[in-house]
N, C-alpha and C. Protein backbone atom coordinates (compact mmCIF):
# COMPACT_ATOMS: atom_id res chain seq x y z
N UNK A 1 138.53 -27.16 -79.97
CA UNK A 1 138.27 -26.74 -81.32
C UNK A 1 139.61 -26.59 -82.04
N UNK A 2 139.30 -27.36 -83.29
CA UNK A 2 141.08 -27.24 -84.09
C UNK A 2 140.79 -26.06 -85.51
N UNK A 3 141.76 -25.73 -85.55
CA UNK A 3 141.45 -24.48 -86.90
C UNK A 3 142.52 -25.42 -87.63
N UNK A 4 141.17 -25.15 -88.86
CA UNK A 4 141.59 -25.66 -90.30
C UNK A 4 141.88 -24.91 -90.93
N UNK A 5 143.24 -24.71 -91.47
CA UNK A 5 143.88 -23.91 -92.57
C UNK A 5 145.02 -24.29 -93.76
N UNK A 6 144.75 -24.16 -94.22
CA UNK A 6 145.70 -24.62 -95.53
C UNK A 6 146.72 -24.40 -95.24
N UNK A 7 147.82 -24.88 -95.03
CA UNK A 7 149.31 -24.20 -95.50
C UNK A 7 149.48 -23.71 -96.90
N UNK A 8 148.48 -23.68 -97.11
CA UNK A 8 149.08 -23.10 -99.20
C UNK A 8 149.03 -21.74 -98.78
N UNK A 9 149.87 -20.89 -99.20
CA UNK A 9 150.02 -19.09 -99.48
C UNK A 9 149.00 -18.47 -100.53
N UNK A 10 148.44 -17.81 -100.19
CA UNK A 10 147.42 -17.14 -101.22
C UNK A 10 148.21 -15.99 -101.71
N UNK A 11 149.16 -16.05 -101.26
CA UNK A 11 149.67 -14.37 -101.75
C UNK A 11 150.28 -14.44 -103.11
N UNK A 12 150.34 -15.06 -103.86
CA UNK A 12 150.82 -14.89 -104.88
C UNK A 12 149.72 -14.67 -105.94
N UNK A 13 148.53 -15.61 -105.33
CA UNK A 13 147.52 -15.47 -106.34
C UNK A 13 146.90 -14.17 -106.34
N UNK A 14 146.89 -13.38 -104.94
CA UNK A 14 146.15 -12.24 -104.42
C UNK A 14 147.11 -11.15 -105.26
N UNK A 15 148.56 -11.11 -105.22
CA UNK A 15 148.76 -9.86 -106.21
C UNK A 15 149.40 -10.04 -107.60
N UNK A 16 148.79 -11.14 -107.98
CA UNK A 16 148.73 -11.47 -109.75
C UNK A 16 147.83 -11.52 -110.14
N UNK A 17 147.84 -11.74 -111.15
CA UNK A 17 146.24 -11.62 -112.04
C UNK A 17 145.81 -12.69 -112.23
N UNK A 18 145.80 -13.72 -111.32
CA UNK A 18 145.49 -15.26 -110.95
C UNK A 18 144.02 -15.09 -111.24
N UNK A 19 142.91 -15.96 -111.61
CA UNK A 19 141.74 -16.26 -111.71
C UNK A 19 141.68 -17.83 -111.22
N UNK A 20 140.53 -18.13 -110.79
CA UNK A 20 140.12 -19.30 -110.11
C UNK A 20 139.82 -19.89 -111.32
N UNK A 21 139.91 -20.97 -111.79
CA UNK A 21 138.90 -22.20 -112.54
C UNK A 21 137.56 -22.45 -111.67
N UNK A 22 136.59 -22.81 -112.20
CA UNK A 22 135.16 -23.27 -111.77
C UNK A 22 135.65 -24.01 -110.88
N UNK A 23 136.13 -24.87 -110.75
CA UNK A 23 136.02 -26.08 -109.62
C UNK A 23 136.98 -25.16 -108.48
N UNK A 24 137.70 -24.73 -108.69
CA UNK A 24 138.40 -23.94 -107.45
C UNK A 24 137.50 -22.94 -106.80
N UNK A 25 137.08 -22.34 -108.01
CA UNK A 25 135.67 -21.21 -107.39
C UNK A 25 134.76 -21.84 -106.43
N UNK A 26 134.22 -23.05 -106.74
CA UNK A 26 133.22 -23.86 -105.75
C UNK A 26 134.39 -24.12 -104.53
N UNK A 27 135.49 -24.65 -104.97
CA UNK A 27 136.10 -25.23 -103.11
C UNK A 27 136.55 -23.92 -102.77
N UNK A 28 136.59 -22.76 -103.18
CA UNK A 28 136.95 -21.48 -102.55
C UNK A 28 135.73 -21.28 -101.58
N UNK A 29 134.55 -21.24 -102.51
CA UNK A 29 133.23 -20.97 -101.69
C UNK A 29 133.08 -21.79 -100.53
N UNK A 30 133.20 -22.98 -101.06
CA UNK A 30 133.38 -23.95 -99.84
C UNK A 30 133.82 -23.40 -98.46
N UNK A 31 135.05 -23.67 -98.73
CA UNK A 31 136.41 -22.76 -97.97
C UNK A 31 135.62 -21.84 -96.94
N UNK A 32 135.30 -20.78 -97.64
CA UNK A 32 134.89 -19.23 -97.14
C UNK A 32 133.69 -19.77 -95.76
N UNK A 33 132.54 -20.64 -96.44
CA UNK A 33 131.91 -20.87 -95.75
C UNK A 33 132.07 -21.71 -94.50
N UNK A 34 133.27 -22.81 -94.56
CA UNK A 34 133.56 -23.47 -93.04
C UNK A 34 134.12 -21.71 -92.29
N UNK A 35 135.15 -21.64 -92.64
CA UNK A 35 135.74 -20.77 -92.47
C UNK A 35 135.10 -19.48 -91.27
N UNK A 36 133.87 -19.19 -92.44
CA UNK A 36 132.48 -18.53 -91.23
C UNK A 36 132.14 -18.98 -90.30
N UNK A 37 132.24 -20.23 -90.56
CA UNK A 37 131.54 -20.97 -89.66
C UNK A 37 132.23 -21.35 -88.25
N UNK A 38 133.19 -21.69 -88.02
CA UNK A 38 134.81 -21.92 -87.46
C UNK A 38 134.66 -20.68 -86.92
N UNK A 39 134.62 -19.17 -87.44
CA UNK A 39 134.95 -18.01 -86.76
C UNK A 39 133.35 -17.93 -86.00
N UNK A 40 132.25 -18.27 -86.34
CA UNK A 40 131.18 -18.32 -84.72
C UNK A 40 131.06 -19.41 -83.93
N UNK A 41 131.80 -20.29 -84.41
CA UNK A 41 131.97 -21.32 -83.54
C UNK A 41 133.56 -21.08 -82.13
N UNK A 42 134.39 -20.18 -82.55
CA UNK A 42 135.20 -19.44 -82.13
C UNK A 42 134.60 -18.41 -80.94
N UNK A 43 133.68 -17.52 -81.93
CA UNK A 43 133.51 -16.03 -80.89
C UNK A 43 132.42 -16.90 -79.88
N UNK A 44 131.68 -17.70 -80.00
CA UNK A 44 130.59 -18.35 -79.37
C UNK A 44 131.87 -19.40 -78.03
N UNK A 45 132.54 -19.94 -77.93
CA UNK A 45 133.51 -20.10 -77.17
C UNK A 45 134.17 -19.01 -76.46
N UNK A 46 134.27 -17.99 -77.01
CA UNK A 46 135.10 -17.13 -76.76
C UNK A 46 134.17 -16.36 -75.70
N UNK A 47 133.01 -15.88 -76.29
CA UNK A 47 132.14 -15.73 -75.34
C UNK A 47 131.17 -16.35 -73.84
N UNK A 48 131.27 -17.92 -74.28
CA UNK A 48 131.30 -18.43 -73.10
C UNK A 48 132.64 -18.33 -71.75
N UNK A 49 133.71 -18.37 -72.26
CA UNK A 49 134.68 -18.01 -71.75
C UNK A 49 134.81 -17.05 -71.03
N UNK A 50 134.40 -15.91 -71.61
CA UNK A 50 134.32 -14.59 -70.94
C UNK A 50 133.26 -14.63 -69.63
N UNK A 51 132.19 -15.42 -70.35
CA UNK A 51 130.87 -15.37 -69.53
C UNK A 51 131.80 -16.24 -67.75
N UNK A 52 132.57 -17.52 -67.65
CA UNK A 52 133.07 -17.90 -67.24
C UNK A 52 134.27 -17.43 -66.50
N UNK A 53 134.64 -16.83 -66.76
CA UNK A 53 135.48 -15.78 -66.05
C UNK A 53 135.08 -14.73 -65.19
N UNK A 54 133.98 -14.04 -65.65
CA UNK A 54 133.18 -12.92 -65.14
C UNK A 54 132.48 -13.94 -63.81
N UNK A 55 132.08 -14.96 -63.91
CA UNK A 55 131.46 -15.78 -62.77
C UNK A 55 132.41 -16.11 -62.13
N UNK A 56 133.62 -16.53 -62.43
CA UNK A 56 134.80 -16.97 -61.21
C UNK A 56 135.18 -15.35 -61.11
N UNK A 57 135.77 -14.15 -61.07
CA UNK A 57 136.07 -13.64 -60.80
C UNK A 57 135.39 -12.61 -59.72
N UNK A 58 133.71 -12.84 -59.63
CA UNK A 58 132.56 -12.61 -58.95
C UNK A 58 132.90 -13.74 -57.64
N UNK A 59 132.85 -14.68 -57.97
CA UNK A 59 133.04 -15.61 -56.94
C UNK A 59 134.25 -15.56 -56.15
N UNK A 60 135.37 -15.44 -56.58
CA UNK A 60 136.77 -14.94 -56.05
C UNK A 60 136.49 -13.65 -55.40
N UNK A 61 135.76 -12.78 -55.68
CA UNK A 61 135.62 -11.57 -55.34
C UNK A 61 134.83 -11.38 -53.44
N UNK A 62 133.92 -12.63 -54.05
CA UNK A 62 133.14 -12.76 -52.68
C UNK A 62 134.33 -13.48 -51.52
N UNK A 63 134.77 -14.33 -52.05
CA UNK A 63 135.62 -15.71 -51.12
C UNK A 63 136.81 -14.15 -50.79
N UNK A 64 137.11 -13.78 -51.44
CA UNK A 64 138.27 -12.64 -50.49
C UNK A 64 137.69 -11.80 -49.68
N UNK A 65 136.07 -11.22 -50.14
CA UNK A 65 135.52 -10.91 -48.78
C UNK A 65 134.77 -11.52 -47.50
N UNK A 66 134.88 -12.77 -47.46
CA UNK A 66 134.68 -13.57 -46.79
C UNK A 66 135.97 -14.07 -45.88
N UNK A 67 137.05 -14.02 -46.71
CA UNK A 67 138.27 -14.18 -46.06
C UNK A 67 138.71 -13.15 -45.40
N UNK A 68 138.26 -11.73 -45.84
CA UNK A 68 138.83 -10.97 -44.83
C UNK A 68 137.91 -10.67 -43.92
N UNK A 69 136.70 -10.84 -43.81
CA UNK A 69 135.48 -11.09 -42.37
C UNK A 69 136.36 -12.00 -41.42
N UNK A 70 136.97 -13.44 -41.96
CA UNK A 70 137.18 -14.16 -41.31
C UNK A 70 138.62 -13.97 -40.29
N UNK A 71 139.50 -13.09 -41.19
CA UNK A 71 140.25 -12.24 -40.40
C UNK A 71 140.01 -11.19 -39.31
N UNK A 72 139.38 -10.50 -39.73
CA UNK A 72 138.97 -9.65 -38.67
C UNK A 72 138.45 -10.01 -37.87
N UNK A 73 137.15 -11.57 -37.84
CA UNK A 73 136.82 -11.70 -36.57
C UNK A 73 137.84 -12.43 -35.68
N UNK A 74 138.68 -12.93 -36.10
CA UNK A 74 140.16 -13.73 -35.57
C UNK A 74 141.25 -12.90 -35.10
N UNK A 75 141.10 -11.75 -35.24
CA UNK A 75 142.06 -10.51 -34.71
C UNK A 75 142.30 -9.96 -33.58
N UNK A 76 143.70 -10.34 -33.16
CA UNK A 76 143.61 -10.69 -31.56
C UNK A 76 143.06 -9.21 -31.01
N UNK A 77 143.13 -7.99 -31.60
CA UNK A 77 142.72 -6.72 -30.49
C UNK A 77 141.22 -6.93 -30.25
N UNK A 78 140.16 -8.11 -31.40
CA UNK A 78 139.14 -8.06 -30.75
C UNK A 78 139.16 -8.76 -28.83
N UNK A 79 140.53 -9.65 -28.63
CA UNK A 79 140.14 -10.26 -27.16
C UNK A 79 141.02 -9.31 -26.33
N UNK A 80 141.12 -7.79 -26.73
CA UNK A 80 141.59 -7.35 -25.30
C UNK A 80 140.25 -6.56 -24.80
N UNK A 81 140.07 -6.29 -23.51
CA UNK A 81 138.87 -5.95 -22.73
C UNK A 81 138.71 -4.19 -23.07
N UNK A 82 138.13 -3.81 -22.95
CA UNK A 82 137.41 -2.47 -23.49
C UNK A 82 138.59 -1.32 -22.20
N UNK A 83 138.95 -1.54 -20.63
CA UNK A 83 139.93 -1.11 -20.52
C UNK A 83 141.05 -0.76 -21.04
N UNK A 84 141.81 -1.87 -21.55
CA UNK A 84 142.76 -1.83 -22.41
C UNK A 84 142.61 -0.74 -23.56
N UNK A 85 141.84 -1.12 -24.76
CA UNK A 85 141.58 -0.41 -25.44
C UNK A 85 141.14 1.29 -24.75
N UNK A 86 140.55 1.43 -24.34
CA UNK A 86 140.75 2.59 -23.50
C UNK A 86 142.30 3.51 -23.16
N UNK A 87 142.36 2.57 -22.88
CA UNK A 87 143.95 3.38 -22.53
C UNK A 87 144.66 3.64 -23.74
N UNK A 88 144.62 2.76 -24.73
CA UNK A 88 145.15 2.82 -25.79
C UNK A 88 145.02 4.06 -27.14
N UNK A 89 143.04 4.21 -26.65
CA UNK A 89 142.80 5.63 -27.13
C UNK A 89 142.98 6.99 -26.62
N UNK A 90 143.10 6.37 -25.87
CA UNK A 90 143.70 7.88 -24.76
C UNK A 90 145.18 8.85 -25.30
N UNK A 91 145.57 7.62 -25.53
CA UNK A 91 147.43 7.97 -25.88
C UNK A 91 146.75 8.29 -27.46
N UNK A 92 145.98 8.02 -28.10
CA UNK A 92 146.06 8.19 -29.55
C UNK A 92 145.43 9.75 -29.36
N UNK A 93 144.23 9.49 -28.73
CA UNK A 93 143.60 10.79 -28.79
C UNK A 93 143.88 12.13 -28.23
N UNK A 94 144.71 11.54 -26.87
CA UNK A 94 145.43 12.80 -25.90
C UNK A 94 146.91 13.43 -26.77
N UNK A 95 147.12 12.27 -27.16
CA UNK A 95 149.18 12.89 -27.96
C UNK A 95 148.60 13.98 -29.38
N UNK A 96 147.46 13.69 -30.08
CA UNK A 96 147.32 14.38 -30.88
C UNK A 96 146.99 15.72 -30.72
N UNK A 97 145.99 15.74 -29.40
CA UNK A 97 145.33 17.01 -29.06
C UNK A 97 146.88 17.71 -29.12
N UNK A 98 147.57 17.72 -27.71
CA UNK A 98 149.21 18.09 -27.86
C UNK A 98 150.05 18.83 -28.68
N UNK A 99 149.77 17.63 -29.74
CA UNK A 99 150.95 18.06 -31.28
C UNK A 99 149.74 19.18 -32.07
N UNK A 100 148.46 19.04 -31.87
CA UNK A 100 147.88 20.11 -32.73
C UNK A 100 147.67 21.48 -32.29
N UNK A 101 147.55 21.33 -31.03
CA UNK A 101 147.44 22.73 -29.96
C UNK A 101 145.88 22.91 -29.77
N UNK A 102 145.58 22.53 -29.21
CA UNK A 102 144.08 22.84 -28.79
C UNK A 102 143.32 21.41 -29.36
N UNK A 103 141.74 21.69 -28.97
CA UNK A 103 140.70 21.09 -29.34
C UNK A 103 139.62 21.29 -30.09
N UNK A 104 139.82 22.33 -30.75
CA UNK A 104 138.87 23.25 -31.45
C UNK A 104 138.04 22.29 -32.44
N UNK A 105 137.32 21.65 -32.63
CA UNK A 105 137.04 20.71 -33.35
C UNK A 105 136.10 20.82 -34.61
N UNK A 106 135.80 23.18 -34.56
CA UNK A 106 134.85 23.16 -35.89
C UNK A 106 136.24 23.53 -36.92
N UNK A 107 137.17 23.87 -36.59
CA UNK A 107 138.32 24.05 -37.07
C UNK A 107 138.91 23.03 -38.20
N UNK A 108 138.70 21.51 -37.30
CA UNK A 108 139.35 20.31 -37.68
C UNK A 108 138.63 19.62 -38.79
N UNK A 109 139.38 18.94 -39.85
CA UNK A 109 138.77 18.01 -40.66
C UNK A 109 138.26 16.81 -39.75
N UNK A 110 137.35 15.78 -40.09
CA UNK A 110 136.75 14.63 -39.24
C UNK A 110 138.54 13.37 -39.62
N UNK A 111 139.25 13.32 -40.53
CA UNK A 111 140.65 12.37 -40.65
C UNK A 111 141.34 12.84 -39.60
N UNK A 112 141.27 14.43 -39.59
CA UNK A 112 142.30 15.08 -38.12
C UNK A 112 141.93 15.13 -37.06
N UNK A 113 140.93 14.22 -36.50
CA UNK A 113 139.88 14.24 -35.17
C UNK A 113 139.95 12.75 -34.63
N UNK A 114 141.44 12.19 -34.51
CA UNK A 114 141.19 10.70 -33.81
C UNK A 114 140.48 10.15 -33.45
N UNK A 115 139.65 10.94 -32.56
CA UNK A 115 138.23 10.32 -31.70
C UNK A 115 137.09 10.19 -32.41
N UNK A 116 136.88 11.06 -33.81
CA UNK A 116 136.03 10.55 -34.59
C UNK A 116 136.83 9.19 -35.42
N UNK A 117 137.93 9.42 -35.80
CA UNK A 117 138.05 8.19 -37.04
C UNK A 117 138.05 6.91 -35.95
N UNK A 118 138.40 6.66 -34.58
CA UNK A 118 137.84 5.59 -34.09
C UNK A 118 136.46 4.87 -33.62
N UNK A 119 136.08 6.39 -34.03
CA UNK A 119 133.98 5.59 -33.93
C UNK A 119 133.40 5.45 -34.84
N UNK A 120 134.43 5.55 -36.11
CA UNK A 120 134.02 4.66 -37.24
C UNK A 120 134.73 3.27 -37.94
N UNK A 121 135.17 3.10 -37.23
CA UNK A 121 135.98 1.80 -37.23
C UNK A 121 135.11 0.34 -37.11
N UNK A 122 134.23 0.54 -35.76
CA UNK A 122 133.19 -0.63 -35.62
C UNK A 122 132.67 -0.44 -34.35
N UNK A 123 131.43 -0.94 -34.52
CA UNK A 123 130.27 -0.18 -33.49
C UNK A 123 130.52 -0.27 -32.13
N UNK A 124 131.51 -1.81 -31.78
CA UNK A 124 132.23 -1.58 -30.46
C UNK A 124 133.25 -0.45 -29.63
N UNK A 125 133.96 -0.29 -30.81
CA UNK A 125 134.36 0.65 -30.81
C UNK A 125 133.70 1.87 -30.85
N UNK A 126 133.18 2.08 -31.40
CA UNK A 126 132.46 3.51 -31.36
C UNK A 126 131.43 3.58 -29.62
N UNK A 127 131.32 2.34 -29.06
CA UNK A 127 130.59 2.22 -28.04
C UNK A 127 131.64 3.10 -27.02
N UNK A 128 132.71 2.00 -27.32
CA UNK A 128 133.68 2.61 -26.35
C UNK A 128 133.72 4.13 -26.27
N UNK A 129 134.65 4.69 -27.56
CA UNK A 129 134.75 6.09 -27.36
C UNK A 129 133.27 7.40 -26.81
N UNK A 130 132.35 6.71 -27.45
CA UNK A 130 131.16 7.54 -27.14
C UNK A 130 131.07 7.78 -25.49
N UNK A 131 130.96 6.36 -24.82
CA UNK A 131 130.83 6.26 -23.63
C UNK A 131 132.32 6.39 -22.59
N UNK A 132 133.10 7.12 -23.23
CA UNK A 132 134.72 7.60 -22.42
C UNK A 132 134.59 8.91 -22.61
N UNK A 133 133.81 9.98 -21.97
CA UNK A 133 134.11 11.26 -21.91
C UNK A 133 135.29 11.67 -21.95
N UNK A 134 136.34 11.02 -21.34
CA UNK A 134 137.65 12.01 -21.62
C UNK A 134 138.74 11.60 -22.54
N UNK A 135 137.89 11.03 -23.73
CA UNK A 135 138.89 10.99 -25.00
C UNK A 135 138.40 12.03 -26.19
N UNK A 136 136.67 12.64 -25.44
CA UNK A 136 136.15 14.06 -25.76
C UNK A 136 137.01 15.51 -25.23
């Protein structure tokens, strides 16, 4: 879409006491009316545009959560064996007990309770810790 505009300056006529002649009055009217017309032919673009954006940015939205599924299932701690990981919660869950002094756990927020924030991580996980009594 090309915008049609005069290079002529209206400003001189706008703060003098300029009057139109008849025939200028009609191509003024003229004027006014592409003019309208040009500006919904504008917001009507403008609005598809938007509409177009809002759909790629929905779609981008999905493809990055799809990309990061595709990460996580590609993440090497999913191929170490549930031993491993074991041991690994042990040191997370045993060093904290340690540094906090006790186990008191109606005391504790569920962020300050290691052994809970790893059984919400993913249901394997949560298999694990449930079924390791002594990271309870």
């Amino acid at each position: 879409m090309q915008l049609r505009v005069r290079a002529v300056s209206n400003k001189e006529k706008l703060h003098g006491r300029y009057t139109p002649t008849d025939l200028e009055s009609t191509t003024i009217s003229r004027l006014i009316k592409e003019c309208e017309a040009d500006l919904g032919k504008f917001q009507k673009e403008i609005d598809m545009l938007r509409s177009t954006t809002v759909k790629l940015e929905r779609d981008m939205h999905t493809l990055e959560l799809y990309l990061q599924d595709l990460r996580c299932i590609s993440s090497p701690i999913r191929k170490l064996p549930p031993e491993i990981l074991i041991d690994i919660f042990r040191h997370v869950c045993c060093s904290d007990i340690d540094k906090k002094g006790g186990n008191d756990l109606r005391s504790r927020k569920v962020r300050d309770v290691p052994t809970l924030v790893l059984t919400s991580v993913c249901s394997a996980w949560r298999e694990i810790v449930i079924s390791t009594p002594s990271l309870w």
